[in-house]
C-alpha atoms as a PDB file:
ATOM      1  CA  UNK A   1      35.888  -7.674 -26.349  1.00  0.00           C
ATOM      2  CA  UNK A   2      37.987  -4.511 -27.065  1.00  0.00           C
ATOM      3  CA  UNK A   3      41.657  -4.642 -25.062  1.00  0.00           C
ATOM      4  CA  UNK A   4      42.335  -0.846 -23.700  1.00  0.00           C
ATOM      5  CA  UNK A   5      45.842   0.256 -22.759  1.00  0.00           C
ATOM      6  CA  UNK A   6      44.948   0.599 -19.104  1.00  0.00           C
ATOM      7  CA  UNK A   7      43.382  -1.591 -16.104  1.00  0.00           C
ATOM      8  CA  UNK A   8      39.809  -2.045 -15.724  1.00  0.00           C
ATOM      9  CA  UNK A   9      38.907  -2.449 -12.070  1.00  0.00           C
ATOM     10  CA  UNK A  10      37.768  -5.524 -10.780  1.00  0.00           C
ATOM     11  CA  UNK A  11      34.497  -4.313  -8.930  1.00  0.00           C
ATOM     12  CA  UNK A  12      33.807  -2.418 -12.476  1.00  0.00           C
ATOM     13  CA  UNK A  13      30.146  -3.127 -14.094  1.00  0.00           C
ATOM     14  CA  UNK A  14      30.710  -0.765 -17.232  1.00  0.00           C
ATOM     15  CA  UNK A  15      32.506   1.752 -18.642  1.00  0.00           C
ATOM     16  CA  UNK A  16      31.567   4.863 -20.456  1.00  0.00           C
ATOM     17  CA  UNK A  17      32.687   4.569 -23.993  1.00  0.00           C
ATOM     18  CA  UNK A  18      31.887   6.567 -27.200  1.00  0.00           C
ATOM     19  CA  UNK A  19      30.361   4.319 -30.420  1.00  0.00           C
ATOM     20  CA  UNK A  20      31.248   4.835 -34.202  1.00  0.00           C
ATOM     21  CA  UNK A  21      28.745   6.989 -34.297  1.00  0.00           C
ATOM     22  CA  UNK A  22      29.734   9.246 -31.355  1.00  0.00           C
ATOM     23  CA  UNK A  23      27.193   8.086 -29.324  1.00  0.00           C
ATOM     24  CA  UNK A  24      28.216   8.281 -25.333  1.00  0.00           C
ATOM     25  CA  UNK A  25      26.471   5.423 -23.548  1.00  0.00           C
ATOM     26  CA  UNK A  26      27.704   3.127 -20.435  1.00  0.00           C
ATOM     27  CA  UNK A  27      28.964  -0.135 -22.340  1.00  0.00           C
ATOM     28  CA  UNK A  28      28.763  -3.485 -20.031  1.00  0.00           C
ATOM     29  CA  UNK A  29      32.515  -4.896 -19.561  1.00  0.00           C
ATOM     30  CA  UNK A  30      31.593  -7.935 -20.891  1.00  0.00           C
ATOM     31  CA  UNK A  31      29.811  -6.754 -23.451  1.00  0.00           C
ATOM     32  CA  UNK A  32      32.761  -4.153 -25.114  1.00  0.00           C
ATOM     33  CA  UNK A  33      33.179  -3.731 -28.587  1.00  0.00           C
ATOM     34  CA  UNK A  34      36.242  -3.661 -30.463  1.00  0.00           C
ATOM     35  CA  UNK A  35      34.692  -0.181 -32.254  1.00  0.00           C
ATOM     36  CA  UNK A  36      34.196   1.340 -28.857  1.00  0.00           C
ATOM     37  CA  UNK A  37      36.362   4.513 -27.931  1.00  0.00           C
ATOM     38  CA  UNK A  38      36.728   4.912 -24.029  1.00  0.00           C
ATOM     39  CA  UNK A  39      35.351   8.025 -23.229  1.00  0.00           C
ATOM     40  CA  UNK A  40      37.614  10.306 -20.594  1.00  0.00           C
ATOM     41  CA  UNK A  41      36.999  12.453 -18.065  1.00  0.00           C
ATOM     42  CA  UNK A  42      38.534  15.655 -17.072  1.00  0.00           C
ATOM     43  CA  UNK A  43      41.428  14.763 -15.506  1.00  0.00           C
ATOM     44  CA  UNK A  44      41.959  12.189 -18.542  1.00  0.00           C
ATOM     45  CA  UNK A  45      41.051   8.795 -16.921  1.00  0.00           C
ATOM     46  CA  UNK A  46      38.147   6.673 -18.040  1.00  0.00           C
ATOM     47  CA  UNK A  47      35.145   6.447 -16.492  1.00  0.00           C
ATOM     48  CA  UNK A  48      33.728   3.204 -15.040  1.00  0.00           C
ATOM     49  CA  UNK A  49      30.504   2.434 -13.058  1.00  0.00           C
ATOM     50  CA  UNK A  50      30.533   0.475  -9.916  1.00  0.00           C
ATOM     51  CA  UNK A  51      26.912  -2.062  -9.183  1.00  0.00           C
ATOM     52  CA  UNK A  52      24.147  -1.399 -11.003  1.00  0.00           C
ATOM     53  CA  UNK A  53      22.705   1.840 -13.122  1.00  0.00           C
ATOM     54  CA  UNK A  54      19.480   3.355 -11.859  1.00  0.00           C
ATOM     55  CA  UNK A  55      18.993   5.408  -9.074  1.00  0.00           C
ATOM     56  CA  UNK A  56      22.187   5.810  -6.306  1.00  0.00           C
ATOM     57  CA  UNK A  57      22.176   3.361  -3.066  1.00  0.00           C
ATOM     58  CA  UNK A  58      20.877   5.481   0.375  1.00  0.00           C
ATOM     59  CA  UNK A  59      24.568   5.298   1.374  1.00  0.00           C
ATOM     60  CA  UNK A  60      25.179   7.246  -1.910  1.00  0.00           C
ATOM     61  CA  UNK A  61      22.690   9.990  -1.789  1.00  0.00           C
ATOM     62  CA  UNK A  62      23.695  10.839   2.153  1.00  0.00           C
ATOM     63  CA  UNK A  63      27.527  10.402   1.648  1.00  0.00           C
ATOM     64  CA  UNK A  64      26.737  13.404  -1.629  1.00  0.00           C
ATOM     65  CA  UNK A  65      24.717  15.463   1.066  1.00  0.00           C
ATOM     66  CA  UNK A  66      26.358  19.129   0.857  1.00  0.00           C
ATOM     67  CA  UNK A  67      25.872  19.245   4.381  1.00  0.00           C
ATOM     68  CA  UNK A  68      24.452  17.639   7.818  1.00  0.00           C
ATOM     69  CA  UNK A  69      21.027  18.741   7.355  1.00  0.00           C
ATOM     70  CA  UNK A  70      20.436  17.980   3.642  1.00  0.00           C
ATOM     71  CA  UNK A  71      22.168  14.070   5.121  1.00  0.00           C
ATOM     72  CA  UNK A  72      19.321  14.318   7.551  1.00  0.00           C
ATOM     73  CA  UNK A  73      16.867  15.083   5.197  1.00  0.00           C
ATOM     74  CA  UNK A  74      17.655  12.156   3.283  1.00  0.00           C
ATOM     75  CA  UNK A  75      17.644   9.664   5.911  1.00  0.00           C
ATOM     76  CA  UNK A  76      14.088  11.179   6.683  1.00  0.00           C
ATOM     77  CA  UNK A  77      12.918  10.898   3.497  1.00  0.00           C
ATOM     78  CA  UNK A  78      13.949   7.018   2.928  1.00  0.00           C
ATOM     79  CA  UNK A  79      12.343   6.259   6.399  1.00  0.00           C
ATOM     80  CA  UNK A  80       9.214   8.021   5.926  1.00  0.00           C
ATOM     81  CA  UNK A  81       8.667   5.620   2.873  1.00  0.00           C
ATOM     82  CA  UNK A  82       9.135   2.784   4.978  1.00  0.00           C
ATOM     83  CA  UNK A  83       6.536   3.901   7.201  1.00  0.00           C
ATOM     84  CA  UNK A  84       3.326   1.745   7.148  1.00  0.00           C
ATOM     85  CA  UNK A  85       1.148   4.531   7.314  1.00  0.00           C
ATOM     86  CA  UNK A  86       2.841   7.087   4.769  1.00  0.00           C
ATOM     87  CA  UNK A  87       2.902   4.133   2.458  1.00  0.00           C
ATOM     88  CA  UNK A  88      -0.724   3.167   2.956  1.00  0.00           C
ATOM     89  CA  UNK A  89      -1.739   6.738   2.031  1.00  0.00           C
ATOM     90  CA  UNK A  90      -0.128   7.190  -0.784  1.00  0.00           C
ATOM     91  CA  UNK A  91      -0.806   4.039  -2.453  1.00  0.00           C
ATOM     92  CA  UNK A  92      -4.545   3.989  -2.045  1.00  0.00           C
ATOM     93  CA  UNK A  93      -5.877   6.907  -0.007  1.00  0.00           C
ATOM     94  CA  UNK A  94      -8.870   5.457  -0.387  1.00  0.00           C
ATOM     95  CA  UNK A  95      -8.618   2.367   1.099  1.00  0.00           C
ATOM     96  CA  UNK A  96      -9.851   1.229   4.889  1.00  0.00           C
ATOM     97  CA  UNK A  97      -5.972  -0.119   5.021  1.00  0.00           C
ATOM     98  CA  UNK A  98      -5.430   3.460   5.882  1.00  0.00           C
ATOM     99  CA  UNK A  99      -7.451   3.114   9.052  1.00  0.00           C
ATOM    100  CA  UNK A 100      -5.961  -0.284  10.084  1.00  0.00           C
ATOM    101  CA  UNK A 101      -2.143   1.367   9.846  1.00  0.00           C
ATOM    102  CA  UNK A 102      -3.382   4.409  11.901  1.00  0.00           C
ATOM    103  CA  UNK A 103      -4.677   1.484  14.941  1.00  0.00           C
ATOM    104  CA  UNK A 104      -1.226  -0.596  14.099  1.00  0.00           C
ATOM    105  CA  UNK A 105       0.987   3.012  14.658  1.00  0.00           C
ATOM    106  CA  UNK A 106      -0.731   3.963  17.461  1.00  0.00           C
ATOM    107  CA  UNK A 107      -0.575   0.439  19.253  1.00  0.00           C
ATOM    108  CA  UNK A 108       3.022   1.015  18.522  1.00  0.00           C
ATOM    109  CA  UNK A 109       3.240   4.128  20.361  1.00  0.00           C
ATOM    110  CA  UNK A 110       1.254   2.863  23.365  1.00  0.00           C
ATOM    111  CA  UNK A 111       3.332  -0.434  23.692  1.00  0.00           C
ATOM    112  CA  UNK A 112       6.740   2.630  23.188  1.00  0.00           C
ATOM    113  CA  UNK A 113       4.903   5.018  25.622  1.00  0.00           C
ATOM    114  CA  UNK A 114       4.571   2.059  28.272  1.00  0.00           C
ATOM    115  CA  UNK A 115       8.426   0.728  27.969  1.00  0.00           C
ATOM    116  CA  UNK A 116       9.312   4.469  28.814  1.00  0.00           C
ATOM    117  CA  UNK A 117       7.457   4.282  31.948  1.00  0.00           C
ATOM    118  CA  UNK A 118       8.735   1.393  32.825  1.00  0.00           C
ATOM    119  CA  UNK A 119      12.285   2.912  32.605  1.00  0.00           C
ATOM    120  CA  UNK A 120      11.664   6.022  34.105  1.00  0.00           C
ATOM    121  CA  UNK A 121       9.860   3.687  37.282  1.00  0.00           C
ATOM    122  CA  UNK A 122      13.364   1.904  37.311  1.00  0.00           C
ATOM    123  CA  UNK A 123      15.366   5.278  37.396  1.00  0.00           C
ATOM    124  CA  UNK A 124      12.814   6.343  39.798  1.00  0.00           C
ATOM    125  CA  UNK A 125      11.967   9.436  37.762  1.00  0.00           C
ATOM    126  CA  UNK A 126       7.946  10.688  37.587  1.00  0.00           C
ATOM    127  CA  UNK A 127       6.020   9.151  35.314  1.00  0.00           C
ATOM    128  CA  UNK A 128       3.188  11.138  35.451  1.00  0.00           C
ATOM    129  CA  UNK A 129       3.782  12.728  31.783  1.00  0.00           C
ATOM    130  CA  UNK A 130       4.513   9.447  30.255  1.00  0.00           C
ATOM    131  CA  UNK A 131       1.467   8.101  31.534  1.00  0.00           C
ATOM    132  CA  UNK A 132      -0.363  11.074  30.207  1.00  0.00           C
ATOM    133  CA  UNK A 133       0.554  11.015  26.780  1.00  0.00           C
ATOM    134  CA  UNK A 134      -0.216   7.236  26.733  1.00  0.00           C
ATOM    135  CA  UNK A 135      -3.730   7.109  28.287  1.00  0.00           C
ATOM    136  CA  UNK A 136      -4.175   9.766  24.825  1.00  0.00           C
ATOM    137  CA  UNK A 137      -2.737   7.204  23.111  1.00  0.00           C
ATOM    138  CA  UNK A 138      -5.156   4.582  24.269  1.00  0.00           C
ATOM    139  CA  UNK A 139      -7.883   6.469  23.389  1.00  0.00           C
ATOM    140  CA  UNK A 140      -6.581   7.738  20.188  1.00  0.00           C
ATOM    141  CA  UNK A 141      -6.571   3.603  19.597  1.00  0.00           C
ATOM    142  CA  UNK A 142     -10.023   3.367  20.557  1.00  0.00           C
ATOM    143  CA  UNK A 143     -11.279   6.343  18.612  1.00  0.00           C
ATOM    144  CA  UNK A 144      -9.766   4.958  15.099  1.00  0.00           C
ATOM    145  CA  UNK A 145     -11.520   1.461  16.007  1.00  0.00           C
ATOM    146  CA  UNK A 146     -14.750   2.944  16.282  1.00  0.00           C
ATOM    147  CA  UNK A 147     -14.566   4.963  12.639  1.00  0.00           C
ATOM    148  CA  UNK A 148     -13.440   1.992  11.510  1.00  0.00           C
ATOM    149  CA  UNK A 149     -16.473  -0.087  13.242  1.00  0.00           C
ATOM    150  CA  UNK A 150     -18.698   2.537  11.442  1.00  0.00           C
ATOM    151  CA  UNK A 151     -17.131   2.454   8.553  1.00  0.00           C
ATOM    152  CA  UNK A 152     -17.941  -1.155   8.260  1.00  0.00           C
ATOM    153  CA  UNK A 153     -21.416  -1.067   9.200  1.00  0.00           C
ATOM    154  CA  UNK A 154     -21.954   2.037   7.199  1.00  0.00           C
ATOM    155  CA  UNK A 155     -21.072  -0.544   4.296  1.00  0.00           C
ATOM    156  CA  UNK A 156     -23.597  -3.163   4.866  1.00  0.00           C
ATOM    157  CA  UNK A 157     -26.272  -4.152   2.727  1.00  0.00           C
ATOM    158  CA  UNK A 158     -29.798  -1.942   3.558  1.00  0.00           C
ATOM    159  CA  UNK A 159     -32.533  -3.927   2.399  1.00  0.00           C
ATOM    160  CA  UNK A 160     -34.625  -1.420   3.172  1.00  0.00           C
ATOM    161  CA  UNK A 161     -33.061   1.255   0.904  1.00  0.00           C
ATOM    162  CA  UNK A 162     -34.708   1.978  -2.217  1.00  0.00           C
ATOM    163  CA  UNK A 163     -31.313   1.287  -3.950  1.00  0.00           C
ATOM    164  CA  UNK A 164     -31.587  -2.658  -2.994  1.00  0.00           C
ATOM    165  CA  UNK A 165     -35.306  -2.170  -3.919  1.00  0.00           C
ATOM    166  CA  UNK A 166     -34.238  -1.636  -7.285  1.00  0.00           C
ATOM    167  CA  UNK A 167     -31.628  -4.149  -7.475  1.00  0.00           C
ATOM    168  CA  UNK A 168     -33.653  -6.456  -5.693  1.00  0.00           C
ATOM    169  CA  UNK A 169     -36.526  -5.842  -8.811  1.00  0.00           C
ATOM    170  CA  UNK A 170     -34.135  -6.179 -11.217  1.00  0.00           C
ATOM    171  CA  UNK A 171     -32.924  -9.526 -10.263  1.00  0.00           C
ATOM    172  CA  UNK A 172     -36.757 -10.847  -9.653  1.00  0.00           C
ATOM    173  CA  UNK A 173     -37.424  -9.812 -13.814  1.00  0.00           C
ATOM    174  CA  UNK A 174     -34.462 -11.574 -15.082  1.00  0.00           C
ATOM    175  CA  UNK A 175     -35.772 -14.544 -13.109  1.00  0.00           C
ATOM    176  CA  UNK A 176     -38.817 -13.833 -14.691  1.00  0.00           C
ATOM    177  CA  UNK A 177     -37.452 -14.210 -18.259  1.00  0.00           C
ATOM    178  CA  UNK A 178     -35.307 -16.529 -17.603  1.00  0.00           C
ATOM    179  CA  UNK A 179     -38.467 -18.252 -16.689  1.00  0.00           C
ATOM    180  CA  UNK A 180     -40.239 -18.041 -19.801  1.00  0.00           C
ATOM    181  CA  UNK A 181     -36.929 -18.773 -21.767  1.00  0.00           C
ATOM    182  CA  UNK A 182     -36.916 -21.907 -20.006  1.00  0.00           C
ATOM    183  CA  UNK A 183     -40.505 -22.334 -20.909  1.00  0.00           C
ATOM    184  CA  UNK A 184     -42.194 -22.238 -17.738  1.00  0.00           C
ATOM    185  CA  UNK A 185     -46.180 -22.198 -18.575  1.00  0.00           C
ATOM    186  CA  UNK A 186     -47.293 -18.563 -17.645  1.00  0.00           C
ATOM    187  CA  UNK A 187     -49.901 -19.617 -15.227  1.00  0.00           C
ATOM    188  CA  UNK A 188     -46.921 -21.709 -12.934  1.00  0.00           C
ATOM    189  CA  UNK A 189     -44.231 -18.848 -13.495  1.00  0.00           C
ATOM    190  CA  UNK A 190     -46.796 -16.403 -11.341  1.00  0.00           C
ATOM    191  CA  UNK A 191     -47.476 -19.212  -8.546  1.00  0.00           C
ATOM    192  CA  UNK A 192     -43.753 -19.227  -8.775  1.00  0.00           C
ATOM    193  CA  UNK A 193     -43.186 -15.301  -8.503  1.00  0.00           C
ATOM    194  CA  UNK A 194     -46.879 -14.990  -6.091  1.00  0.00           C
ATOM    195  CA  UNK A 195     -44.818 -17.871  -3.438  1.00  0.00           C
ATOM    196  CA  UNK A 196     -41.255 -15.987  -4.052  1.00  0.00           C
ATOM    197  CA  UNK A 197     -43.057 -12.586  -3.372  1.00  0.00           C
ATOM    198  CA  UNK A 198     -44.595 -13.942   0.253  1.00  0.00           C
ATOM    199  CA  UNK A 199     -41.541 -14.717   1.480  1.00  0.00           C
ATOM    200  CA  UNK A 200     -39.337 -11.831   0.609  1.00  0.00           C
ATOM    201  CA  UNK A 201     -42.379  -9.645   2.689  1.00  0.00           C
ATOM    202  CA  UNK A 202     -42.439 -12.366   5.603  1.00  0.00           C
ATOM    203  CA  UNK A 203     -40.182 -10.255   8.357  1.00  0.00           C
ATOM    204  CA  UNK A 204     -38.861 -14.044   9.170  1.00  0.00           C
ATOM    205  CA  UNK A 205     -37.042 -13.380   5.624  1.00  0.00           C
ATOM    206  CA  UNK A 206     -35.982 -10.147   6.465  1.00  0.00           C
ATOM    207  CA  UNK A 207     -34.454 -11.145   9.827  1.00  0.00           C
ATOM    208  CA  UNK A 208     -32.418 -14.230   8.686  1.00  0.00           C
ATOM    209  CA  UNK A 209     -30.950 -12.414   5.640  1.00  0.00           C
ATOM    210  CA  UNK A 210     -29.948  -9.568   8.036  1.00  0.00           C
ATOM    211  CA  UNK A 211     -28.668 -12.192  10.619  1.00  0.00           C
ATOM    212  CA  UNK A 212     -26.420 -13.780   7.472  1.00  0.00           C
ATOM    213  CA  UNK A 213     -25.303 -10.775   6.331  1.00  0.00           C
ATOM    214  CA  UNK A 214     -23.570 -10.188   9.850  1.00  0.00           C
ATOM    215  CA  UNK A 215     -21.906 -13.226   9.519  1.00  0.00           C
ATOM    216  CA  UNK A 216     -19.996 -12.266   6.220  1.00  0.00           C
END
């Protein structure tokens, strides 16, 4: 490692140096190279980096804020991320996560909504707009459960659909050839597909794959 006429700090992870080829780049300590040049600032002193690189630490970006508002802003921004809904919707929009962060934030509300009441009873302050807001709350809760209830039903299999139809036919011809592959004599692979086909009409059939399905 390169020895420079001046103290490197302790807490320092690297320090901006220049390479034979005048290249500027942020040289580990440890890793300094006897053709390094230290490159200066301004005010002549070398420049050193403190943890890791990348992007700066939340203490960083707020302590750089120009003013109270832009350090609020900041803080706002970091939190939001945090926030199980935000981050739901933006990493998969799509997803019925989204609907079970909306229920979990709004429990959270209701649960907040019904600590403040009990405060304001212990100050003996009304309570009337607490109890308000939370009873809109509450059903706010309820009305997100039943979308989602909905949703989920909306999703289940419809054997009656023409779509399953067609699936359902599908399936039925590749048994079929996989029938005949197998060498199945003709005459037994339609007692075998005339038996299959009186079941799948029986409503019995129907019912019980219906009453499985709401099991899943």
């Amino acid at each position: 490692m390169a020895v420079f006429d001046f103290e490197i700090p302790e807490d320092a992870t690297r320090i901006r140096v220049q390479d034979p080829n005048g290249k500027i780049l942020w040289r580990k300590i440890k890793e300094i190279k006897d053709t390094d040049v230290p490159d200066f600032n301004d005010k002549g002193a070398p420049v050193f980096m403190k943890g890791a690189p990348g992007k700066p630490s939340l203490k960083e970006e707020v302590a750089k804020a120009s003013t109270p508002a832009e350090a609020k802003k900041v803080l706002k921004k970091e939190y939001m991320k945090k926030d199980g809904v935000a981050s739901t919707v933006n990493s998969n929009l799509d997803s019925s996560d989204v609907l079970d962060s909306v229920i979990k934030g709004l429990a959270e509300e209701t649960a907040s909504l019904a600590y403040e009441r009990e405060e304001a009873e212990k100050r003996g302050e009304s309570t009337s707009q607490i109890s308000l807001r939370r009873v809109n709350a509450l059903r706010a809760v309820g009305d997100v459960w039943l979308k989602k209830r909905d949703l989920l039903s909306s999703k289940s299999l419809d054997l009656e659909s023409k779509a399953f139809q067609v699936v359902f036919g599908h399936i039925a011809e590749t048994f079929r050839k996989a029938c005949d592959e197998a060498g199945v004599r003709p005459e037994m692979s339609e007692t075998i597909f005339a038996n299959f086909a009186k079941f799948v009409d029986d409503e019995d059939w129907i019912r019980e794959a219906k009453s499985k399905m709401e099991k899943i």
